[in-house]
N, C-alpha and C. Protein backbone atom coordinates (compact mmCIF):
# COMPACT_ATOMS: atom_id res chain seq x y z
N UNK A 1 -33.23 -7.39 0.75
CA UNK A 1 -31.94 -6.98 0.24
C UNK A 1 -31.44 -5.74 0.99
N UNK A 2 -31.96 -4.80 1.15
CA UNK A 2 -31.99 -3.36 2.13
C UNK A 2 -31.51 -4.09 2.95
N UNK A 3 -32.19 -4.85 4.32
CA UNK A 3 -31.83 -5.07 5.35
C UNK A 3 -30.28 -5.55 5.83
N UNK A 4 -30.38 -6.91 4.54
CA UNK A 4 -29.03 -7.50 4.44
C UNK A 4 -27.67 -6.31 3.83
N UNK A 5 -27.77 -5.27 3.17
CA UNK A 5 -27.12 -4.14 3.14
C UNK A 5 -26.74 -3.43 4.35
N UNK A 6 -27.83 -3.08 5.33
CA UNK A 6 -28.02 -2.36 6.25
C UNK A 6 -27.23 -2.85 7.49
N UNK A 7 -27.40 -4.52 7.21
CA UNK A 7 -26.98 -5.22 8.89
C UNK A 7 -25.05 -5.28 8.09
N UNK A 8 -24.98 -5.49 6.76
CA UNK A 8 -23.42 -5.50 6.86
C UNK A 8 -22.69 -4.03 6.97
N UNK A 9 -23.31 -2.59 6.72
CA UNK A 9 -22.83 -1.87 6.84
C UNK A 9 -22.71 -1.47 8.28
N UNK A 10 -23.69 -1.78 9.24
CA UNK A 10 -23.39 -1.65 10.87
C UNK A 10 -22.83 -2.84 11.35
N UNK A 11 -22.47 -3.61 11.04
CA UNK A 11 -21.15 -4.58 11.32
C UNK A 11 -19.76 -3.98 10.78
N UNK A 12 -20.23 -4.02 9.51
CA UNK A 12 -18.43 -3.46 9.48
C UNK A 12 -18.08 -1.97 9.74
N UNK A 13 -19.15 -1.29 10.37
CA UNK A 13 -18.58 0.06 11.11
C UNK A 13 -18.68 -0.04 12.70
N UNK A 14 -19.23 -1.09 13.07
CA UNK A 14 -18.54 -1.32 14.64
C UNK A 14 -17.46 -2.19 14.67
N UNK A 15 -17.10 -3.11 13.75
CA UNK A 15 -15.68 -3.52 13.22
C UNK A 15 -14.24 -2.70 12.93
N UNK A 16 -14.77 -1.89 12.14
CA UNK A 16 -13.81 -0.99 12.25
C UNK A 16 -13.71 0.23 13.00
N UNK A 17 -15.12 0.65 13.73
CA UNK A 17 -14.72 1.87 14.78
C UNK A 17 -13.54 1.13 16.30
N UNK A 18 -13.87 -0.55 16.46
CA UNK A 18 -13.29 -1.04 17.18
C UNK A 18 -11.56 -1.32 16.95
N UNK A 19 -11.37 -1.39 15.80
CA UNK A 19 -9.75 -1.98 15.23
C UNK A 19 -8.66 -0.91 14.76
N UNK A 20 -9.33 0.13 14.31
CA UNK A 20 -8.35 0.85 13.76
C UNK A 20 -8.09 1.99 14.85
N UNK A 21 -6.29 1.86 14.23
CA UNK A 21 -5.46 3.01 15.55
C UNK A 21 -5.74 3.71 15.48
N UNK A 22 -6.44 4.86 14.19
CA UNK A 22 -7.05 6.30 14.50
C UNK A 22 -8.06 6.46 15.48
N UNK A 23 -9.24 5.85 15.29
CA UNK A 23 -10.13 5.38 16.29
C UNK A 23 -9.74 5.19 17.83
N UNK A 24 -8.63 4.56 17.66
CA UNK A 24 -8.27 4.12 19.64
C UNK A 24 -7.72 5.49 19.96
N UNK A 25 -6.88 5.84 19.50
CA UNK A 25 -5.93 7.09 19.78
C UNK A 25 -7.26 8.14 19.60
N UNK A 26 -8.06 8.65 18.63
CA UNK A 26 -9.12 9.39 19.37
C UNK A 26 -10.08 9.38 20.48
N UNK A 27 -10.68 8.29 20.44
CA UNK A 27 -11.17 7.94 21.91
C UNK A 27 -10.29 7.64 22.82
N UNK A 28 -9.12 7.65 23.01
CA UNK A 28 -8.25 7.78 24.24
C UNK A 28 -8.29 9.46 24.58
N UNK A 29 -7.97 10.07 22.87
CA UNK A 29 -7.87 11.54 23.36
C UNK A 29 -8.96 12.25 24.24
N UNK A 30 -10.16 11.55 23.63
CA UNK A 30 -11.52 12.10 24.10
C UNK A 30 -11.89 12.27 25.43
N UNK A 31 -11.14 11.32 26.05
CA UNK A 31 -11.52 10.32 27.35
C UNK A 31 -11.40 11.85 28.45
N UNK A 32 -11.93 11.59 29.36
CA UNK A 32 -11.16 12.82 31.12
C UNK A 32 -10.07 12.68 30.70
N UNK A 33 -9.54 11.16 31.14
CA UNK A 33 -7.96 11.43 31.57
C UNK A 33 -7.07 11.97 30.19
N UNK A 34 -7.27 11.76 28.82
CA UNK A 34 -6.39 12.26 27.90
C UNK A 34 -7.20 13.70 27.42
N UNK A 35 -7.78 14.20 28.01
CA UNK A 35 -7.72 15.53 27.43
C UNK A 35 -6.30 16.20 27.72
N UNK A 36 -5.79 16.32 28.71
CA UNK A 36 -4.65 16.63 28.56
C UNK A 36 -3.06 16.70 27.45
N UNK A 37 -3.58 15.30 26.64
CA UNK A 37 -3.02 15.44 25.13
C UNK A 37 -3.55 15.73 24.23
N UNK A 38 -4.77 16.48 24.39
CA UNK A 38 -5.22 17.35 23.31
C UNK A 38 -4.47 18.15 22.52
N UNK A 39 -4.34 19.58 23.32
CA UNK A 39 -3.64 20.42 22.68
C UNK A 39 -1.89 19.78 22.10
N UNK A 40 -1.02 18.70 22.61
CA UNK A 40 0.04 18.93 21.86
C UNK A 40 -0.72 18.11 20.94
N UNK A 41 -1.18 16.92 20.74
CA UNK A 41 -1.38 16.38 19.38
C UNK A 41 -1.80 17.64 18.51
N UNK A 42 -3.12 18.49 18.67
CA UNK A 42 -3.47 19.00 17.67
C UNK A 42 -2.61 19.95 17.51
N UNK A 43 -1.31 20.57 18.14
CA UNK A 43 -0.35 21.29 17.81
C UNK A 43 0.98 20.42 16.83
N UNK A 44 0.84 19.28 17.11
CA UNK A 44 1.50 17.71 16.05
C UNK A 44 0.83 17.97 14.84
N UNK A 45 -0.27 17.76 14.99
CA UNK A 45 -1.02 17.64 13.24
C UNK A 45 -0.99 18.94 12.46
N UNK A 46 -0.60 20.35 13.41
CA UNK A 46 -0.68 20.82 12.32
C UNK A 46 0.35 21.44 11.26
N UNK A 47 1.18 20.58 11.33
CA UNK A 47 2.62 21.07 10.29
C UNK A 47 2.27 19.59 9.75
């Protein structure tokens, strides 16, 4: 029962680290080439 718990909770978190736009848009930010939109996004989020 554990296991079968275990294997659906690491499915549906590489499911959803893969699908959702927060996720893409942070690992884009993360990336070399988008560090450069670092600072305005986190100057966006904070108002």
């Amino acid at each position: 029962m554990f296991e079968f718990i275990l294997a659906a909770t690491a499915r549906s978190y590489c499911f959803l680290r893969r699908l959702m736009p927060t996720n893409i848009v942070t690992d884009a930010i993360n990336t070399r080439r988008g560090l450069k939109w670092g600072v305005p996004v986190m100057l966006l989020a904070v108002p």
